[in-house]
C-alpha atoms as a PDB file:
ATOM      1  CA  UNK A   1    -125.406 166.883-112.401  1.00  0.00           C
ATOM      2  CA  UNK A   2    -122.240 168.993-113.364  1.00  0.00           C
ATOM      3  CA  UNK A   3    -122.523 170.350-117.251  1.00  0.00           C
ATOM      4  CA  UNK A   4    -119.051 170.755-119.052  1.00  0.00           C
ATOM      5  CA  UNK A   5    -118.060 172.631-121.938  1.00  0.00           C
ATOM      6  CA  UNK A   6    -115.936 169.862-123.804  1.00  0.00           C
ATOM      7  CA  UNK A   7    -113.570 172.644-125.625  1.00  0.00           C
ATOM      8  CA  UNK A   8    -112.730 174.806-122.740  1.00  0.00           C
ATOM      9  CA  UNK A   9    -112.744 171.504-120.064  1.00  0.00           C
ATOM     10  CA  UNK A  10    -114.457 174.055-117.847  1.00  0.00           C
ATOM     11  CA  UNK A  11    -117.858 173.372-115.449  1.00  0.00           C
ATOM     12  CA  UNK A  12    -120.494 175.014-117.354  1.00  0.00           C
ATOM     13  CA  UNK A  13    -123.260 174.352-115.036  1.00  0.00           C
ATOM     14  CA  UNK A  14    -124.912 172.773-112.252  1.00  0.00           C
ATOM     15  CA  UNK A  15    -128.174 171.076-112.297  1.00  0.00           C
ATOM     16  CA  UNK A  16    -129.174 170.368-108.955  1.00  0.00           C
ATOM     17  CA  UNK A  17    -132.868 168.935-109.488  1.00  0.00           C
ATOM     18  CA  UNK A  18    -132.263 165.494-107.250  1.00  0.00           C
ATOM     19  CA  UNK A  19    -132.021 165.104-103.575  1.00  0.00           C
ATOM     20  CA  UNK A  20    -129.695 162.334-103.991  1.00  0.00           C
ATOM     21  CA  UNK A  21    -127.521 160.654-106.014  1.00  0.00           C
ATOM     22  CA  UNK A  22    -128.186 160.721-109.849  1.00  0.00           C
ATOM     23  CA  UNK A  23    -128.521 156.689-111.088  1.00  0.00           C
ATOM     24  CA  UNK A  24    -128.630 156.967-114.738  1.00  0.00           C
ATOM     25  CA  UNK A  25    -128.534 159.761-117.396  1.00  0.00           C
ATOM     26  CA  UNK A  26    -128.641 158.694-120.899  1.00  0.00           C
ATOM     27  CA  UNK A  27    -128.729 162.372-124.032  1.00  0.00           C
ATOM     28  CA  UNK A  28    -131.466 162.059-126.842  1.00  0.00           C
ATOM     29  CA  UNK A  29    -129.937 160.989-129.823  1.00  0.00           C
ATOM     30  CA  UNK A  30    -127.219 164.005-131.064  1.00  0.00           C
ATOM     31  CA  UNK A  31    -129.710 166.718-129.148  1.00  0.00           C
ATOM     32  CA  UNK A  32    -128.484 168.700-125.967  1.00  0.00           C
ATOM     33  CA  UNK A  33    -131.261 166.936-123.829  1.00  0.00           C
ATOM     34  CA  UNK A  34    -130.884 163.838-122.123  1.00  0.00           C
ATOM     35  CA  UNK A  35    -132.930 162.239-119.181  1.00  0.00           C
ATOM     36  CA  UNK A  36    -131.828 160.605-116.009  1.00  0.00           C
ATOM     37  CA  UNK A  37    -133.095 159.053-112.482  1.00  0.00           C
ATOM     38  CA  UNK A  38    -132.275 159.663-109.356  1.00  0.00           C
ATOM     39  CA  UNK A  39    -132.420 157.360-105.715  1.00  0.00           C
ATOM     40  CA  UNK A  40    -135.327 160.268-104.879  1.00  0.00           C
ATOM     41  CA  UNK A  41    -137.620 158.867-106.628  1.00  0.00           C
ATOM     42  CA  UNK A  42    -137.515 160.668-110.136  1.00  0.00           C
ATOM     43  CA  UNK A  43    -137.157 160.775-113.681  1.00  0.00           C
ATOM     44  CA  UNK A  44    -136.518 164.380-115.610  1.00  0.00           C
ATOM     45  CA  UNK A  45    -135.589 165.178-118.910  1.00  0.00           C
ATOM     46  CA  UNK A  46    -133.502 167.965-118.665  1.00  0.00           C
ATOM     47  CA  UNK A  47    -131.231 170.479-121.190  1.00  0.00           C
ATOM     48  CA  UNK A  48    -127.707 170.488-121.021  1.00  0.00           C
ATOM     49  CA  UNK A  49    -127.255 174.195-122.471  1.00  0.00           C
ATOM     50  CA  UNK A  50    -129.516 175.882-119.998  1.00  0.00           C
ATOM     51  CA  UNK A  51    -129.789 173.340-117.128  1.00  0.00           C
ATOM     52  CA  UNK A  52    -133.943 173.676-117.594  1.00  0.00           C
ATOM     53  CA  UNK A  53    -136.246 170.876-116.504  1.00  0.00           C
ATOM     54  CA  UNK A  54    -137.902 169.946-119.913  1.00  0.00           C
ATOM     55  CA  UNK A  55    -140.553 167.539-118.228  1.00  0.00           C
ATOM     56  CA  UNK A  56    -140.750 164.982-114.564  1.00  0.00           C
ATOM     57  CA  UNK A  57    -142.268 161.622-115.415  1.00  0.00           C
ATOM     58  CA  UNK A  58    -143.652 160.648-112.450  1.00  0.00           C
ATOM     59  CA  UNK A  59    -144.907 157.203-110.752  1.00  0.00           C
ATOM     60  CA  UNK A  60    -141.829 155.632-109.384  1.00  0.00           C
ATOM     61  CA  UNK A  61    -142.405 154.694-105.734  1.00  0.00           C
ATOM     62  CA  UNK A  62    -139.079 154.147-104.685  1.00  0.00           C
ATOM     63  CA  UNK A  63    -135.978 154.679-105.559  1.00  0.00           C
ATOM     64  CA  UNK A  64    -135.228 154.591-109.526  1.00  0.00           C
ATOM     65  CA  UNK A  65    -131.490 152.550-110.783  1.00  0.00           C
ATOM     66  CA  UNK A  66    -131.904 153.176-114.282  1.00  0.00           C
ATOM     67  CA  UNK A  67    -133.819 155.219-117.314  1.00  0.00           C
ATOM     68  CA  UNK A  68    -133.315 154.816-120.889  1.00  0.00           C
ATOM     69  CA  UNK A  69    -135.274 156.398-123.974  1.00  0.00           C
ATOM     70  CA  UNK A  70    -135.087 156.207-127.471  1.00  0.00           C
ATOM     71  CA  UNK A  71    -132.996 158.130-130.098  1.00  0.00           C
ATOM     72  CA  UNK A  72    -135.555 160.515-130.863  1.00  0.00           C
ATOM     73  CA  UNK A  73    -137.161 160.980-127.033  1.00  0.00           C
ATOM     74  CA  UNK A  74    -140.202 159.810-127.842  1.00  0.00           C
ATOM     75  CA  UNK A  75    -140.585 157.033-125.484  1.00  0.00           C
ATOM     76  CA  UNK A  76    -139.190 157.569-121.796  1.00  0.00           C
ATOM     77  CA  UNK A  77    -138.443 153.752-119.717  1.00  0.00           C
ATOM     78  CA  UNK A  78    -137.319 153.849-116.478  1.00  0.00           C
ATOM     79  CA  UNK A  79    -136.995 150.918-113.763  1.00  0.00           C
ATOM     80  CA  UNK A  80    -136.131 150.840-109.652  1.00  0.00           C
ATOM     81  CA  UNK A  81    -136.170 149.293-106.402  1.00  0.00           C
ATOM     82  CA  UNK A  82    -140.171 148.248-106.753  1.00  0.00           C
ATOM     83  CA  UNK A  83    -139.065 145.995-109.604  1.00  0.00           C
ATOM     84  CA  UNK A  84    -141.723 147.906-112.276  1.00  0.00           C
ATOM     85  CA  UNK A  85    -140.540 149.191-115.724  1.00  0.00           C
ATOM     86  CA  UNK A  86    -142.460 152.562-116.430  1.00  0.00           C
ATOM     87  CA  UNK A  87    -143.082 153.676-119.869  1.00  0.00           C
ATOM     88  CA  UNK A  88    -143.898 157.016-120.502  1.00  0.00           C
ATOM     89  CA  UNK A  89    -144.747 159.147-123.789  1.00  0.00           C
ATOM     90  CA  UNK A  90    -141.506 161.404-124.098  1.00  0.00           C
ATOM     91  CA  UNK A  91    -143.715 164.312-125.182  1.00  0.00           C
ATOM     92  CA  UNK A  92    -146.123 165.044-122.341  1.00  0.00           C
ATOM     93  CA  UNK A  93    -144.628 162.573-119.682  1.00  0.00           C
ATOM     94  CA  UNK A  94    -148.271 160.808-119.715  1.00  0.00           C
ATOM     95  CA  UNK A  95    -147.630 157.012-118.232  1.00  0.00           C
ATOM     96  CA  UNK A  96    -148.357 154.279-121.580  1.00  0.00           C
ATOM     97  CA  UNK A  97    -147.756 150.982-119.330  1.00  0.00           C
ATOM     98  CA  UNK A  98    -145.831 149.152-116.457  1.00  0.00           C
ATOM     99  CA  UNK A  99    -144.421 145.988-116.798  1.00  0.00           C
ATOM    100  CA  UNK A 100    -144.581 144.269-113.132  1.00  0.00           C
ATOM    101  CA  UNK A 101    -142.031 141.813-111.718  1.00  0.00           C
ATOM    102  CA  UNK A 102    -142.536 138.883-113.961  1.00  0.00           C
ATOM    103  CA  UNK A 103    -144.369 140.302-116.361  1.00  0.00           C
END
């Protein structure tokens, strides 16, 4: 994930937390953090000024396509190959349900 400081048009940063390519990344409301998904298998919710890991929701099996939350990063969803949504608590990445194929 490249970080870019929208006056200057310059690279700010690197974030190089995934393995392979980054699927979805999606900022908290008007904050600096935003989470995203990668085809390795994970979910992070990162900070955009620093480039820190905030938290890893974990629990995907397989390769993730897309992860949303809401405005005020409380609630972390994120979906992949295995056909589960995963819900998380935003807060201390603890797993609140799955919603299987069909469900």
């Amino acid at each position: 994930i490249k970080v870019w400081n929208a006056e200057t048009g310059e690279q700010a940063r690197t974030i190089s937390t995934y393995t392979k390519q980054v699927t979805s990344l999606s900022f908290i409301g008007l904050t600096d953090e935003f989470v995203s998904c990668s085809g390795d298998k994970r979910v992070f919710r990162h900070k955009a000024a620093n480039g820190g890991t905030v938290r890893e929701f974990k629990g995907c099996p397989d390769y993730v396509y897309s992860s949303a939350t809401t405005l005020d990063g409380s609630i972390v969803a994120a979906g992949g190959e295995d056909g589960v949504l995963r819900i998380w608590n935003g807060a201390d990445a603890k797993e609140i349900v799955t919603f299987p194929p069909g469900s």
